[in-house]
Protein backbone atom coordinates (compact mmCIF):
# COMPACT_ATOMS: atom_id res chain seq x y z
CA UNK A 1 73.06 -141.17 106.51
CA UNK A 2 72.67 -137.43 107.44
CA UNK A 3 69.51 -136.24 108.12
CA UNK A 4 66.78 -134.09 105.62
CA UNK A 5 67.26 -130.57 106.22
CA UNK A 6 63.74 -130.63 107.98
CA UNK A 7 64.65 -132.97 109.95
CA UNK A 8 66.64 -132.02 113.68
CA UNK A 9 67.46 -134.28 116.24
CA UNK A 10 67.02 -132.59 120.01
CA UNK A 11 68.90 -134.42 122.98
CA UNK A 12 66.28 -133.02 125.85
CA UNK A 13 66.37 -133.25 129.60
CA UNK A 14 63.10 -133.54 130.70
CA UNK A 15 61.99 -130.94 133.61
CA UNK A 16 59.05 -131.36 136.19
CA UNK A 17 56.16 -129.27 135.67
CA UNK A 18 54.05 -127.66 137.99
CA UNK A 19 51.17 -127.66 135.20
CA UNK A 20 47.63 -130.12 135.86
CA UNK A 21 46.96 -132.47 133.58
CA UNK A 22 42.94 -132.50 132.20
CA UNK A 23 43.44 -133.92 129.40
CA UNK A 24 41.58 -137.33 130.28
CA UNK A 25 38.10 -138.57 132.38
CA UNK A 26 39.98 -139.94 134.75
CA UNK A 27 42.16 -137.25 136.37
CA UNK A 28 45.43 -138.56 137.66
CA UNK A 29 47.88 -136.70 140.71
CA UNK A 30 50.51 -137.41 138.86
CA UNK A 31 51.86 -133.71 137.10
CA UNK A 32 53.27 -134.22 133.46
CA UNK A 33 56.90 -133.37 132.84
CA UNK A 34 57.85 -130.57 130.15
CA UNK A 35 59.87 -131.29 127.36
CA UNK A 36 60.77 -127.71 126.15
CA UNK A 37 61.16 -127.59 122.36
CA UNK A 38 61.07 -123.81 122.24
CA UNK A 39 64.43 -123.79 124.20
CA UNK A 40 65.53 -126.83 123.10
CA UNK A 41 70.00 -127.77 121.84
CA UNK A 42 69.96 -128.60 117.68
CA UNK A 43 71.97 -131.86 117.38
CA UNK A 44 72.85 -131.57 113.90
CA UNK A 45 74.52 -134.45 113.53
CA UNK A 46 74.38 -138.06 112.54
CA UNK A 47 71.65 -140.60 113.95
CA UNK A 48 74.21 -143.24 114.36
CA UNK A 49 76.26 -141.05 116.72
CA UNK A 50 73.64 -141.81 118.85
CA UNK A 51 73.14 -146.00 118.47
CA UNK A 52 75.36 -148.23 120.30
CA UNK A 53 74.46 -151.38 118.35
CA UNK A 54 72.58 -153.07 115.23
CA UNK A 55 71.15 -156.28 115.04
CA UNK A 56 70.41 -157.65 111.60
CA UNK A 57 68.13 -160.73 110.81
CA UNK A 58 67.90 -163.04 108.29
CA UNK A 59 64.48 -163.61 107.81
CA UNK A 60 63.24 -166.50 105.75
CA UNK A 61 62.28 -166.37 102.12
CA UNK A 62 59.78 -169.30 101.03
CA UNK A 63 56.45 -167.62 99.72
CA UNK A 64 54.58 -167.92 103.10
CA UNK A 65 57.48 -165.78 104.24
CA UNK A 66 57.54 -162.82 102.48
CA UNK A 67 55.10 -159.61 103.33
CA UNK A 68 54.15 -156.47 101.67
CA UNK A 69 54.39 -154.20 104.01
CA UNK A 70 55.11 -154.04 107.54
CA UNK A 71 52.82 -152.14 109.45
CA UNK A 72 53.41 -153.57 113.20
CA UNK A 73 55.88 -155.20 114.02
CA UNK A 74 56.45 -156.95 117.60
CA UNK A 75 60.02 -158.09 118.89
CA UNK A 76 60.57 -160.34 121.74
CA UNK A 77 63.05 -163.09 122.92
CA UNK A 78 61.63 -165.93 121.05
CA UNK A 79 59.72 -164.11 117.84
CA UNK A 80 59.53 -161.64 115.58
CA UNK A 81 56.00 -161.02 114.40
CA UNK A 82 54.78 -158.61 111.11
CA UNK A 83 51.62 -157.49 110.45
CA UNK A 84 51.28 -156.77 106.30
CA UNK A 85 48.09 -154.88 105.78
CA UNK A 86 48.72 -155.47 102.37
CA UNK A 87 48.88 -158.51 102.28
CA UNK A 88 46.30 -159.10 104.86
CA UNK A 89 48.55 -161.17 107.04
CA UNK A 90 50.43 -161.88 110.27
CA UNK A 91 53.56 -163.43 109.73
CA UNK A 92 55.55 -165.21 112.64
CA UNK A 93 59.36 -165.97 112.66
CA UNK A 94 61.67 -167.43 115.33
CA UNK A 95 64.43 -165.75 116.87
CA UNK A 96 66.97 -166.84 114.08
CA UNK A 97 64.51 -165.84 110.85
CA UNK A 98 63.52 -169.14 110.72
CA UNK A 99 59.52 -168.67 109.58
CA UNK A 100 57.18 -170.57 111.54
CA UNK A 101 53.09 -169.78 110.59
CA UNK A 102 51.03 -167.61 108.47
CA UNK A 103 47.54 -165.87 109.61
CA UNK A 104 45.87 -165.76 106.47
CA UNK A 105 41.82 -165.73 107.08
CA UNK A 106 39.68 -164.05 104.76
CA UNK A 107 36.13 -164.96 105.31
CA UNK A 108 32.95 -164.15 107.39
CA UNK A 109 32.70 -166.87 109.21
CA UNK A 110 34.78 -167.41 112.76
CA UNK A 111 38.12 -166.67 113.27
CA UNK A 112 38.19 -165.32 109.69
CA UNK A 113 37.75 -161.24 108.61
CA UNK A 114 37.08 -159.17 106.34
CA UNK A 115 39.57 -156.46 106.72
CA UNK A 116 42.28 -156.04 109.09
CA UNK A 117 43.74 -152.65 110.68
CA UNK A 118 45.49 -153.23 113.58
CA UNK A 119 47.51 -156.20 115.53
CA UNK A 120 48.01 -156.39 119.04
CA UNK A 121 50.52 -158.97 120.67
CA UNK A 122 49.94 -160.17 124.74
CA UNK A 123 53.40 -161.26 125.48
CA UNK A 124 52.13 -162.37 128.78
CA UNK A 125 49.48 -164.98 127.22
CA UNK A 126 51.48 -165.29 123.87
CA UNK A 127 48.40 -164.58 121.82
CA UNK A 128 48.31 -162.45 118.52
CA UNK A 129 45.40 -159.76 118.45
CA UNK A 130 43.61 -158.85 115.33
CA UNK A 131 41.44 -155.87 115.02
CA UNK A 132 39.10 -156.37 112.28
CA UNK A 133 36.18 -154.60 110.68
CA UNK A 134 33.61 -155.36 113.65
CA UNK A 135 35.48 -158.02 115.27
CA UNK A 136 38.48 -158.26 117.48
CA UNK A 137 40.23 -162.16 116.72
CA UNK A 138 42.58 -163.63 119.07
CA UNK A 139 45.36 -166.80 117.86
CA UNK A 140 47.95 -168.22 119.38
CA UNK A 141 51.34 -168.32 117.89
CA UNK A 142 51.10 -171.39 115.94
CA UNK A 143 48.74 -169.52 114.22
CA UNK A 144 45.58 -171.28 115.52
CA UNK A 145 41.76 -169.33 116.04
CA UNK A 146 41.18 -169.15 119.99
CA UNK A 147 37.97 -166.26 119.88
CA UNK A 148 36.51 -163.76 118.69
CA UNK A 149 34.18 -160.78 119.82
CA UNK A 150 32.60 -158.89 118.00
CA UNK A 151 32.69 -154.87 118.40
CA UNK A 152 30.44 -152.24 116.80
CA UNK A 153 33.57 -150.37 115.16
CA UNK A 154 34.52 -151.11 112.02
CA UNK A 155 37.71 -148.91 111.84
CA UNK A 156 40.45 -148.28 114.17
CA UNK A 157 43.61 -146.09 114.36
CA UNK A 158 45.54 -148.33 116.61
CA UNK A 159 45.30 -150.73 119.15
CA UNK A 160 47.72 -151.73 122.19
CA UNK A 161 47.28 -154.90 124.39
CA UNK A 162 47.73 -154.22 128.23
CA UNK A 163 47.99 -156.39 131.53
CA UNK A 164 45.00 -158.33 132.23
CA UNK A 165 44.18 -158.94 128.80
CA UNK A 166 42.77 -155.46 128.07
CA UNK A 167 42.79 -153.78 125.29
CA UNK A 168 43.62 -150.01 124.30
CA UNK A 169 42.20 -148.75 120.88
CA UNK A 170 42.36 -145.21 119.17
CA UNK A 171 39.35 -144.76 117.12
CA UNK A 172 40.22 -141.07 116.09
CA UNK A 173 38.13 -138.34 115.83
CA UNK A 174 35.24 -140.47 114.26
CA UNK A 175 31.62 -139.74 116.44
CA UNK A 176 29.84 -142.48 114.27
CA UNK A 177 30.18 -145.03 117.46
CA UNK A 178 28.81 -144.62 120.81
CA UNK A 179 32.02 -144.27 122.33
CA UNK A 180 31.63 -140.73 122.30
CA UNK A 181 36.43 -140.59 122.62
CA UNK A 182 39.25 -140.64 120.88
CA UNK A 183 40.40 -143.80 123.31
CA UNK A 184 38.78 -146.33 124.52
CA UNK A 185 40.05 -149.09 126.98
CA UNK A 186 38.03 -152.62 127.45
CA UNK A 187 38.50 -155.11 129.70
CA UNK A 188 39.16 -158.60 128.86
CA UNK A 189 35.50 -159.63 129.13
CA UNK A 190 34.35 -156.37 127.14
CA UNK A 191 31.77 -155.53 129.40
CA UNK A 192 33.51 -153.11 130.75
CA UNK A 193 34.56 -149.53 128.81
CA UNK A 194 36.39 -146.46 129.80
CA UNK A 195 36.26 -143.85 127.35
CA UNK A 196 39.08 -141.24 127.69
CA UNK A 197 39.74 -137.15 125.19
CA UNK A 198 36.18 -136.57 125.13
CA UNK A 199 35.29 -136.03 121.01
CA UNK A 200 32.93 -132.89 120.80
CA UNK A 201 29.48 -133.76 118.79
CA UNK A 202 30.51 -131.58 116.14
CA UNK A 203 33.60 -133.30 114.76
CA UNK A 204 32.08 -135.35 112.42
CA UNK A 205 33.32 -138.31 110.20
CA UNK A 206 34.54 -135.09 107.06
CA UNK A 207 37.29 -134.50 110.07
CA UNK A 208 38.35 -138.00 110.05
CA UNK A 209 40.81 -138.02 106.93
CA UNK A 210 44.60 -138.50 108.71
CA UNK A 211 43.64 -137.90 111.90
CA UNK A 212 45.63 -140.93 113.37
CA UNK A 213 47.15 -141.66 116.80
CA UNK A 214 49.73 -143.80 117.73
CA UNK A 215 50.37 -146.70 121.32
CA UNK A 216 54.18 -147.28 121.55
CA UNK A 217 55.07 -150.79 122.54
CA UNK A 218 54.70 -151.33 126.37
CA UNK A 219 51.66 -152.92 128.53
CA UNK A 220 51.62 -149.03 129.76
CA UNK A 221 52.08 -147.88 126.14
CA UNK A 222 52.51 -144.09 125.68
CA UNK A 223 49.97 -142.58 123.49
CA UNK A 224 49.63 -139.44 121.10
CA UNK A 225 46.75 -137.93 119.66
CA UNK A 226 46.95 -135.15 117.05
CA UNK A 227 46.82 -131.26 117.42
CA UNK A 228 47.92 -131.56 120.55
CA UNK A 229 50.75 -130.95 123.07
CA UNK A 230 50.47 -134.15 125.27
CA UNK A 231 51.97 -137.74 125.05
CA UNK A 232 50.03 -139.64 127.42
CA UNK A 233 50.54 -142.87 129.53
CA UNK A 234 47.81 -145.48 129.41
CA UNK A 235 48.25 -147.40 132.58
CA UNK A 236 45.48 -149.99 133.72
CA UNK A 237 42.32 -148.14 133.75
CA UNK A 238 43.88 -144.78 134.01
CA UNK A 239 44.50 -142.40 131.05
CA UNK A 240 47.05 -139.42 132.34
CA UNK A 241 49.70 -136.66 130.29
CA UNK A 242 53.07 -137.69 131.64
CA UNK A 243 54.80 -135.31 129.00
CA UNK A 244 53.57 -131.97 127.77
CA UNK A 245 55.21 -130.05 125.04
CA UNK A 246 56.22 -126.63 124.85
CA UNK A 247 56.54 -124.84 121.34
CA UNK A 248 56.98 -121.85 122.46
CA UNK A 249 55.01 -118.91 120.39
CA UNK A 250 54.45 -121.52 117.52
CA UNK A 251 52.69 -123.72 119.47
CA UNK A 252 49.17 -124.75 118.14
CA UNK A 253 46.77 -122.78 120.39
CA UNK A 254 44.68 -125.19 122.88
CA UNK A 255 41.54 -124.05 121.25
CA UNK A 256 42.49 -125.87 117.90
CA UNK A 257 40.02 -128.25 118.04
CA UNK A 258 37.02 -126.57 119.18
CA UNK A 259 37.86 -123.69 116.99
CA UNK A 260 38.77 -125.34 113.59
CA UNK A 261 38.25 -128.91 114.02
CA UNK A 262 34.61 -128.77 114.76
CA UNK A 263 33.74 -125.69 112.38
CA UNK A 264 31.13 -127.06 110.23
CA UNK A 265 32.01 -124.74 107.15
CA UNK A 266 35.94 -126.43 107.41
CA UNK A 267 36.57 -129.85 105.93
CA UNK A 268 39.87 -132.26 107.15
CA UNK A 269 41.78 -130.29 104.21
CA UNK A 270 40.86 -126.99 105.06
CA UNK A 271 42.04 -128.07 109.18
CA UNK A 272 45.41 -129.00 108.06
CA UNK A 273 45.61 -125.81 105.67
CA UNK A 274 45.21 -123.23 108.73
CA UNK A 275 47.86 -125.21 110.55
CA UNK A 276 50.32 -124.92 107.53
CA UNK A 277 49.97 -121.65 106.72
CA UNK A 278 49.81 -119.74 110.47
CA UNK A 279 52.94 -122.74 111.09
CA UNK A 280 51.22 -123.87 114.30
CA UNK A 281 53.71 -126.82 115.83
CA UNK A 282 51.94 -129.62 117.53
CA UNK A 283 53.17 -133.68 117.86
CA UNK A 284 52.66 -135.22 114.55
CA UNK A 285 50.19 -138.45 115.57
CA UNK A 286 51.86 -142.26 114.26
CA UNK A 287 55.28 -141.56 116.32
CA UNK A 288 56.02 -142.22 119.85
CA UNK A 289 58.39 -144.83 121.11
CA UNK A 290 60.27 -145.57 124.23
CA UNK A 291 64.00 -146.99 124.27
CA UNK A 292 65.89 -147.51 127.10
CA UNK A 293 66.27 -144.18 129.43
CA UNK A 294 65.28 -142.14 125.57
CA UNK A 295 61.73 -141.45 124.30
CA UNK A 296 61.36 -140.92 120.60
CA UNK A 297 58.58 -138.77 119.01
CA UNK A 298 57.81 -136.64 115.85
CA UNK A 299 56.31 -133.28 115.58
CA UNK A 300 55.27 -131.47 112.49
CA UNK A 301 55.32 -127.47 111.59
CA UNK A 302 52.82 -127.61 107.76
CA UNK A 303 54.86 -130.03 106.00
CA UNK A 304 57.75 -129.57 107.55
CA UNK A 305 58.58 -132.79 110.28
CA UNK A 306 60.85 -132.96 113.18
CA UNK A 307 62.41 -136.14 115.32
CA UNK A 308 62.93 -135.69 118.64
CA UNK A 309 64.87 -138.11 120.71
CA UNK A 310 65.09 -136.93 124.70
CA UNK A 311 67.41 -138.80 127.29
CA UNK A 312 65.27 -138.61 130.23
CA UNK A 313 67.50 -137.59 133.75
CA UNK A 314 67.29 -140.80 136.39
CA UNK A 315 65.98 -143.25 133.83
């Protein structure tokens, strides 16, 4: 299929930057490569140019099988797991389709919730993660409670599992919690918290509406947060930009935030309007994957979205 007219496809080579990342609490030595945009190659052509191979699966079609929606979903050697936040449910198949449990719990007792967001999977342990409203549930992959803690947010954007059972979760640009950041990582006892992207007092919960991030898949996921120019690496306790972005003279300026974002007289609507009509360009939040040696990622100019896929040089 060819692509939207909106829509370009840029084959980057990433090159080093000279630029310091502080961007996060925890500073790291490591300097953040530039993908240049601004100067970037148009590959107008067609996305499966670029794939070497697709796999379909037959998934299974009883009634415990089928989902809504698919919201995560988690691919390894032995499963394929969906999360359906429509359906409220984590569905497990085996390698060849074949369905093999349902995690269905409504309730407010243990192991049961009243609303999932997010789901998590620790390859490592083999345990399914579910972030709930005020609880975080773990079960195994027969689909059987193993604990629960409880947490004092009741909303997430995402959530990433990591080595050594922690946990990475977005909570956006909502100052209603005393984890005064957009990310927060826990440890597997959850006593103890790093909070990384400070979130100024005066962003308050009218600035929440769309203001998503996104982990990509990995136990040192990548992670993007919106109006911004970074995609960052979360890797064991330390948060640090390995990519920065360059728009060029339509990049959003770095004073977004504190500018618009924590104006009191500008509502979540009113944000997104300024960025539409002055056509700032900044990474869309909800897209960043890694592939391979290729790192996929979205980035939006008003309504107008672009895909980016970048073959990184010595991957």
């Amino acid at each position: 299929m060819k692509y939207h007219p909106l829509v370009l496809l840029f084959i980057l080579i990433l090159s080093c930057s000279s630029e310091k990342d502080s961007s996060t609490s925890n500073q790291s030595a490591i300097l953040p490569q530039v993908i240049d945009v601004a100067d970037a190659e148009v590959f107008d052509g067609y996305f499966t140019d670029l794939i070497e191979d697709i796999y379909f699966l037959k998934l299974d079609t009883q009634d415990d099988a089928l989902f809504q929606s698919v919201t995560n979903l988690f691919i390894t050697d032995e499963l394929v797991i969906v999360f359906d936040e429509q359906g409220q449910s984590v569905i497990i198949f085996d390698d060849e389709g074949a369905f093999q449990t349902k995690i269905y719990s409504p309730g407010d007792g243990p192991g049961q919730y009243q609303y999932l967001w997010k789901v998590a999977y620790d390859d490592v342990k083999g345990e399914v993660i579910l972030s709930a409203a005020g609880k975080i549930l773990w079960f195994n992959t027969q689909g059987e409670f193993i604990k629960e803690k409880r947490v004092e947010f009741s909303f997430i954007k995402d959530m990433a599992s990591l080595t050594g059972g922690r946990l990475a979760f977005h909570l956006g640009m909502n100052s209603s919690y005393s984890f005064k950041g957009q990310l927060v990582v826990i440890d597997s006892t959850f006593t103890d918290t790093k909070v990384f992207f400070p979130l100024p007092e005066e962003a308050k919960s009218r600035n929440i509406i769309n203001f998503y991030s996104h982990f990509s898949s990995s136990k040192q996921p990548l992670s993007v947060n919106v109006f911004s120019h970074d995609i960052s690496r979360v890797d064991e306790d330390t948060v640090y930009t390995e990519y920065r972005v360059n728009f060029g003279d339509d990049a959003l300026p770095e004073d977004f935030i504190e500018t618009y974002v924590d104006d009191p007289n500008l509502n979540a609507q009113a944000v997104r309007d300024i960025k539409e009509q002055r056509g700032y360009l900044a990474i869309q939040g909800g897209a960043v994957q890694e592939s391979g040696n290729h790192l996929l990622f979205l980035y939006s100019k008003g309504k107008e979205y672009f895909e980016h896929t970048l073959s990184i040089e010595g991957a």
